[in-house]
Protein backbone atom coordinates (compact mmCIF):
# COMPACT_ATOMS: atom_id res chain seq x y z
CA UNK A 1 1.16 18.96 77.60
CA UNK A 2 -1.49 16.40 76.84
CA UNK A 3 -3.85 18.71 75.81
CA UNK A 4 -1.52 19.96 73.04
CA UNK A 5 -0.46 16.73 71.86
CA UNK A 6 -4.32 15.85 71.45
CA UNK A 7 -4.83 19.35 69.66
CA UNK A 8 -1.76 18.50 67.30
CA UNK A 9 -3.14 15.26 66.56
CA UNK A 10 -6.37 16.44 65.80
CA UNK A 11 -5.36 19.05 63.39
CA UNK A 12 -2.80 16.72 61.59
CA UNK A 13 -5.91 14.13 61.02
CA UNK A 14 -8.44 17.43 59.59
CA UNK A 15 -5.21 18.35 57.31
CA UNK A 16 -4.55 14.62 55.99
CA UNK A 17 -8.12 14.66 55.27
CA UNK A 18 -8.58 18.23 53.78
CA UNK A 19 -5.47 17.73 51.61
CA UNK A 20 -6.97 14.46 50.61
CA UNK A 21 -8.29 14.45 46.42
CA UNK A 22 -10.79 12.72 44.84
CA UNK A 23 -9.99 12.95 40.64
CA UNK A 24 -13.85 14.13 40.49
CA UNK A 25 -11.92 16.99 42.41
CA UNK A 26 -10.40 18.04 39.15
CA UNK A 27 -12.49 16.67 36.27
CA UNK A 28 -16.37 16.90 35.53
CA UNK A 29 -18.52 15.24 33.01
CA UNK A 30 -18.41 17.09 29.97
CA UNK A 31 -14.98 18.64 30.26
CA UNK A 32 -13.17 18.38 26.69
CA UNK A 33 -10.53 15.43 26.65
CA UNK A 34 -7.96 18.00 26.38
CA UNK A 35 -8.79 19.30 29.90
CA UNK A 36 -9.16 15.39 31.47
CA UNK A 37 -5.64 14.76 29.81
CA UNK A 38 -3.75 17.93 32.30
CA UNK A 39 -4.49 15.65 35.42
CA UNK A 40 -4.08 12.04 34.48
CA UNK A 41 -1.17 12.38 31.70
CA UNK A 42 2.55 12.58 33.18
CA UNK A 43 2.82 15.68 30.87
CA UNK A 44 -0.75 17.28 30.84
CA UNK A 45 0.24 20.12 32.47
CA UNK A 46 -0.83 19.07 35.88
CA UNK A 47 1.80 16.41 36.37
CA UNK A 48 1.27 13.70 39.29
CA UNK A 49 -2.24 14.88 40.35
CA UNK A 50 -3.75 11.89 39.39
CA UNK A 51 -1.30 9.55 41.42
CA UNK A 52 -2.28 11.61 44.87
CA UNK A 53 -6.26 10.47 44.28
CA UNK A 54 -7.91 8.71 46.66
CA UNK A 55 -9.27 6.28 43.31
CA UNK A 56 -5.46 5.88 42.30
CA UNK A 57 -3.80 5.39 45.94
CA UNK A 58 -6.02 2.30 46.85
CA UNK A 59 -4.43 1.06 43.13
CA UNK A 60 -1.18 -0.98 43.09
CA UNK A 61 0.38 1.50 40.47
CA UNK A 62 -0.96 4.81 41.53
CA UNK A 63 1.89 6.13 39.34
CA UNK A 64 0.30 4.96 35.95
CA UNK A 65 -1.14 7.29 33.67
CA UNK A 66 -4.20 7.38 31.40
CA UNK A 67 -4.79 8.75 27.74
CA UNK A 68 -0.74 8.29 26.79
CA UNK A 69 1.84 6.75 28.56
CA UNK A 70 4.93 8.07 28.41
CA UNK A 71 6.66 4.63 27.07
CA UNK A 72 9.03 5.02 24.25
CA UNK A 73 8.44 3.01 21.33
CA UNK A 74 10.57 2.89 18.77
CA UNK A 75 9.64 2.25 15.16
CA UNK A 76 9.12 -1.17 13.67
CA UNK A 77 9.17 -2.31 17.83
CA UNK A 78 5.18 -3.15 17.56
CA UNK A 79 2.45 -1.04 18.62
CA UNK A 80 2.44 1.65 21.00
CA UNK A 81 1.15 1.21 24.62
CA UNK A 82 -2.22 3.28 23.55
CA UNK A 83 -2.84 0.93 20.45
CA UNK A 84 -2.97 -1.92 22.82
CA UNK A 85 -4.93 0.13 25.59
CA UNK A 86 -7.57 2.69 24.64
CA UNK A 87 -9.94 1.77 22.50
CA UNK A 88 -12.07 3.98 20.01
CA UNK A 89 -15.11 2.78 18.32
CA UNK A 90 -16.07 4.99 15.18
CA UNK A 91 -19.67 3.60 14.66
CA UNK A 92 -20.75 5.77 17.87
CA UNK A 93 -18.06 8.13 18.06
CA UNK A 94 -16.61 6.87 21.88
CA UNK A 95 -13.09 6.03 22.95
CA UNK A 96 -12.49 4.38 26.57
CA UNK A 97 -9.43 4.69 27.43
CA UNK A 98 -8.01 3.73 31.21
CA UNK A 99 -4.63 3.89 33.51
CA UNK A 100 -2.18 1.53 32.25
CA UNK A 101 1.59 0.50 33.42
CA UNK A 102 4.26 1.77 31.24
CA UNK A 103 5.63 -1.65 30.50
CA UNK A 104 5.06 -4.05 28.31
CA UNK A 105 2.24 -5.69 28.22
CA UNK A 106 1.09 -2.77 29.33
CA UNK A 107 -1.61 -3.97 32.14
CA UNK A 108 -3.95 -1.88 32.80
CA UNK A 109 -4.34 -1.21 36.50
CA UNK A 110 -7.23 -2.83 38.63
CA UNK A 111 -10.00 -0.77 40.04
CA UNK A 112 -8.73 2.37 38.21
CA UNK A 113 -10.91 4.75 36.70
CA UNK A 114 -11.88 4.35 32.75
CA UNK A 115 -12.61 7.58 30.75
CA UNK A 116 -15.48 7.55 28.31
CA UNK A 117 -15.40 10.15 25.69
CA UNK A 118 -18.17 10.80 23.18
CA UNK A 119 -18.14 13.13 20.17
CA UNK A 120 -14.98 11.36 19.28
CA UNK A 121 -13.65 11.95 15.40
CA UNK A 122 -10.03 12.43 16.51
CA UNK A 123 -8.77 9.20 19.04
CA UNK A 124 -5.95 9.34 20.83
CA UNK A 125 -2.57 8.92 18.87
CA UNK A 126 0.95 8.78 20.42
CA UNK A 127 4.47 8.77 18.74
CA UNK A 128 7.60 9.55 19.10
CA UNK A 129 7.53 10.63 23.07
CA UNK A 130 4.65 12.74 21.72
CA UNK A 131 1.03 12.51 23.00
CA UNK A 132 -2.19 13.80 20.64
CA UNK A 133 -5.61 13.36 23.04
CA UNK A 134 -7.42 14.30 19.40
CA UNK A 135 -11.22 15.28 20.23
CA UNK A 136 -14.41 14.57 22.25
CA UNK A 137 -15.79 14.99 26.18
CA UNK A 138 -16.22 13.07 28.88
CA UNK A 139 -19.11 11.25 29.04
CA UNK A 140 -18.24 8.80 32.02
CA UNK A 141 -16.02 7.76 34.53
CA UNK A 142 -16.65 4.15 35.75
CA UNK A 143 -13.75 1.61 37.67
CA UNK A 144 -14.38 -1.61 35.39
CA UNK A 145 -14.13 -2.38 31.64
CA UNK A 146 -17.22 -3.87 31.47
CA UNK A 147 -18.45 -0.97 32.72
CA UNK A 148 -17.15 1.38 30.18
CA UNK A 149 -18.07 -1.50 27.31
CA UNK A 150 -21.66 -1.15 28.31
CA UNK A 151 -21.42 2.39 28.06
CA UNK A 152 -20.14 2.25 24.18
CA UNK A 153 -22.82 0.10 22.46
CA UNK A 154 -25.23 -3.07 23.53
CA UNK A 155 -22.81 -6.54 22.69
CA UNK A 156 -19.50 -4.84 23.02
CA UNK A 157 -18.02 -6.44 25.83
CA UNK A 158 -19.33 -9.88 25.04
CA UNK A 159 -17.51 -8.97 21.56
CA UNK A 160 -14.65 -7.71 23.21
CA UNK A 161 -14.19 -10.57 25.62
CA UNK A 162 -14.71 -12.79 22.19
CA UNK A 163 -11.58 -10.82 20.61
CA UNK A 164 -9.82 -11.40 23.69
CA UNK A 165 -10.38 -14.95 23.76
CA UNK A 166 -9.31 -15.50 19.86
CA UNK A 167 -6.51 -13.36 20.43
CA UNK A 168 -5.12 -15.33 23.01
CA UNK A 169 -5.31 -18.69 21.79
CA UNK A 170 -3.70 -17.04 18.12
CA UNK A 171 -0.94 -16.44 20.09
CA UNK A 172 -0.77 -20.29 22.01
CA UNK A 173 -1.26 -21.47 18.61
CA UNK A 174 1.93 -19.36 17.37
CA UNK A 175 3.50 -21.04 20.53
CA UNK A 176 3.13 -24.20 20.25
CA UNK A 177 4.91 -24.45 16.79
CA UNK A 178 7.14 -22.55 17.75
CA UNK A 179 7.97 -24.80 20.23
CA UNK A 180 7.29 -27.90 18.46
CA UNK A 181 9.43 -26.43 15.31
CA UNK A 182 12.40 -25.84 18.16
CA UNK A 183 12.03 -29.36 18.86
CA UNK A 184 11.93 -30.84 15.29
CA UNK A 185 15.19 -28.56 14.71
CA UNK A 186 16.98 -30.40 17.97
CA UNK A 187 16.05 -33.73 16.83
CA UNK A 188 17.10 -33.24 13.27
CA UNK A 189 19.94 -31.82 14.36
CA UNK A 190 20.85 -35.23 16.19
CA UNK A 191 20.73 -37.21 13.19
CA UNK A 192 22.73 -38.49 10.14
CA UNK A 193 22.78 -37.11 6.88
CA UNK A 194 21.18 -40.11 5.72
CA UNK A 195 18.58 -40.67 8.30
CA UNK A 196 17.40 -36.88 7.38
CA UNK A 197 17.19 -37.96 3.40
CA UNK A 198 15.26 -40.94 4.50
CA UNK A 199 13.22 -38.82 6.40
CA UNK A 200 12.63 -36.08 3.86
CA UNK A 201 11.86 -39.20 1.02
CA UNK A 202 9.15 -40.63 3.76
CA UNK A 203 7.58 -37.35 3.68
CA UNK A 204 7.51 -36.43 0.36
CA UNK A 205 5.77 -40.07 -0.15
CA UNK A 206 3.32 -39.52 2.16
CA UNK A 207 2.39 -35.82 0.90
CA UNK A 208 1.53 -37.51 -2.39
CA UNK A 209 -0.77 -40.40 -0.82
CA UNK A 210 -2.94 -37.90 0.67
CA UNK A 211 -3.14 -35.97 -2.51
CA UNK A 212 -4.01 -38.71 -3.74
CA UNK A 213 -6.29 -39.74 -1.57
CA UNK A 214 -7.98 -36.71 -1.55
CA UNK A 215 -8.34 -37.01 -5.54
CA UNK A 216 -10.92 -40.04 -4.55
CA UNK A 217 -8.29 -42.56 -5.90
CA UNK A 218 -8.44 -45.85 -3.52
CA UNK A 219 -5.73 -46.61 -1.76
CA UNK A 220 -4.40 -49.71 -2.39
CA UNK A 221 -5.55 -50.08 -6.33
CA UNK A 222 -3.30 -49.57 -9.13
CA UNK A 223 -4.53 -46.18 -10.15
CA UNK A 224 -3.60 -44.88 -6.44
CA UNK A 225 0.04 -46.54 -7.01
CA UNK A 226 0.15 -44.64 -10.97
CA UNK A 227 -1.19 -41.50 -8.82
CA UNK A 228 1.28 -41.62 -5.85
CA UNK A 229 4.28 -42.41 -8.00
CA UNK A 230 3.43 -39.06 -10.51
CA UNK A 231 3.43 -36.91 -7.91
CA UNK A 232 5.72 -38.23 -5.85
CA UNK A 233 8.49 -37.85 -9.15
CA UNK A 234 6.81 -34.77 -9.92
CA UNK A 235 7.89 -33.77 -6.35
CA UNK A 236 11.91 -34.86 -6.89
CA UNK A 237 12.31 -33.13 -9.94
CA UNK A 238 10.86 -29.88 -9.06
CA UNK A 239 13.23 -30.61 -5.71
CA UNK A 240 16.19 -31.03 -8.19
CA UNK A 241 15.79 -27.72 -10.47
CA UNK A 242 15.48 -25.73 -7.41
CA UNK A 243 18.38 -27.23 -5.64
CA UNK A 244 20.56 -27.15 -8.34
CA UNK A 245 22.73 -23.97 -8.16
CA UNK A 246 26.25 -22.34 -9.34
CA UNK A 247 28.62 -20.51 -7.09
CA UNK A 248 30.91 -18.83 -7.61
CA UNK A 249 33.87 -18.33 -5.81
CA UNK A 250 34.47 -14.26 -5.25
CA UNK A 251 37.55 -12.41 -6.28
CA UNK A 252 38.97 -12.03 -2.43
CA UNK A 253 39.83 -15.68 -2.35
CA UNK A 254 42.33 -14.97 -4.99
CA UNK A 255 40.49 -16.86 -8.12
CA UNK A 256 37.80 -16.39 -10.15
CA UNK A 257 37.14 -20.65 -9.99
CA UNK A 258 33.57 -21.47 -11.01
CA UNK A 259 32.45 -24.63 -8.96
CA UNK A 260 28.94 -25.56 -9.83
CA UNK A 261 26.88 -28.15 -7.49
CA UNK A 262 24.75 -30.94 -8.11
CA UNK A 263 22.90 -32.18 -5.04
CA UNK A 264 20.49 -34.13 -7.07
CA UNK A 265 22.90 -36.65 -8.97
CA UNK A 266 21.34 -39.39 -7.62
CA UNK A 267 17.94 -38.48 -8.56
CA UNK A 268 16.78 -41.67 -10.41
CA UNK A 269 17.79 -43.73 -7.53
CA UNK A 270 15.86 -41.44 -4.77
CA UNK A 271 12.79 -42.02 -7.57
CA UNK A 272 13.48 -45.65 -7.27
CA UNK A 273 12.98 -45.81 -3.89
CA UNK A 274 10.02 -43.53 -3.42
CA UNK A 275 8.80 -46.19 -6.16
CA UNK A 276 9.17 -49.23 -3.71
CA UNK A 277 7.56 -47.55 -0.58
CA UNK A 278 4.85 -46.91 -2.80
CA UNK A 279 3.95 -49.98 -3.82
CA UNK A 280 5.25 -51.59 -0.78
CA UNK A 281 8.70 -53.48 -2.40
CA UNK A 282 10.40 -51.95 0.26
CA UNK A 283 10.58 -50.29 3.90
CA UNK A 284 12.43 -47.11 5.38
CA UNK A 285 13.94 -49.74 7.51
CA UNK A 286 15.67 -51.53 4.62
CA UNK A 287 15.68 -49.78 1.19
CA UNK A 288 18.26 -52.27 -0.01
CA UNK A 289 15.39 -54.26 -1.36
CA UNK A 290 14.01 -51.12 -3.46
């Protein structure tokens, strides 16, 4: 009995390993990326070979295809999983492309295979559900992208890594005022009417000191008062013609009443003001003096 047991044994551990696939198993250098794209697309042809390779199953997403996902982006959503992914480079005729997740942001899966295609004048183009692998053959398969950069051209990972690096601190830029204009909107939102007109006039006072100041005019000298003051009306009456406006009251209300609104009647006396933090007559913290 133990004897068959053992000879069980034996031939389940031969099967495991006879049934076992490397993806070198299916591809070979030189095969068009038409051919690559039946074993590590979801809808090649060949579906799921890829996932059951010994280079995919030591992966955390063995699952995750190469050359398209099979995401579905809808228009005017942002760009497609293979935008973001694969990469083609036209000067030498290459796209790299590797195996990616199928949700956003997409991350491409460590210690994966990348595919290196050369003779490239069609890249790879999804849309739709729809997958095009356009043209070229496989030149390499490697398991890092620094790899596959070195591959394309001298410089293009450093440049790569370069993009990467501007990329992402566009986007902590975009971040931060977005944040910091959520904040603004809070605080402003916590405040008088008045306080927010006192705050608008401080502004609009100190936009035309550093005009001014930029002009070369000394600060503190009567020309930089004459300068500040000009553009700082300048700035309240362009304010007023492009606040003033007429509405009119729409025919489902019952009337046809025309009701037109001035927001800038007091216009002389906001110009009065401005005047005395200019020169210095008065303070935000007591404009009764202005």
């Amino acid at each position: 009995m133990k004897k068959v047991l053992g000879i069980l044994i034996v031939g389940l551990l031969v099967c495991s390993t006879a049934n076992a696939k490397s993806i070198f198993d299916y591809i070979k250098i030189g095969d068009s990326k038409k051919r690559v794209k039946k074993y590590v697309y979801a809808f090649g042809g060949m579906q799921g070979r890829w996932k059951k390779t010994d280079e995919m199953l030591i992966t955390s997403e063995p699952e995750a295809s190469a050359i398209c996902s099979f995401a579905w982006i809808k228009k005017g959503e942002g760009k497609t999983p293979e935008e973001v992914r694969n990469k083609y480079f036209p000067k030498y005729k290459i796209e790299v492309t590797p195996h990616f997740s199928r949700i956003s942001p997409y991350k491409i899966v460590d210690n994966a295979p990348w595919y290196v295609f050369e003779n490239v004048t069609k890249p790879i183009k999804s849309g739709g559900g729809f997958c095009w692998e356009g043209n070229g053959t496989l030149k390499a398969v490697v398991f890092s992208e620094k790899e596959a950069y070195d591959i394309v051209g001298p410089g293009e990972y450093a440049k790569k890594l370069a993009e990467d690096a501007e990329a992402k601190k566009l986007a902590e830029d975009a971040e931060a005022k977005k944040l910091a204009a959520d904040a603004e909107a809070k605080r402003l939102a916590g405040i008088t009417t008045e306080e927010k007109e006192q705050i608008e006039m401080a502004s609009m006072v100190d936009d035309a000191k550093n005009t001014c100041k930029d002009l070369g005019f000394e600060e503190g000298t009567d020309r930089f008062v004459d300068c500040s003051f000009k553009l700082y009306t300048q700035r309240v009456e362009l304010a007023a013609k492009q606040n003033q406006q007429i509405v009119v009251q729409g025919q489902s209300s019952g009337s046809n009443v025309m009701t037109i609104y001035d927001p800038v009647r007091d216009n002389n006396a906001l110009i009065k003001r401005g005047q005395g933090l200019i020169n210095g007559t008065c303070t935000l913290g007591n404009l009764s003096t202005c």
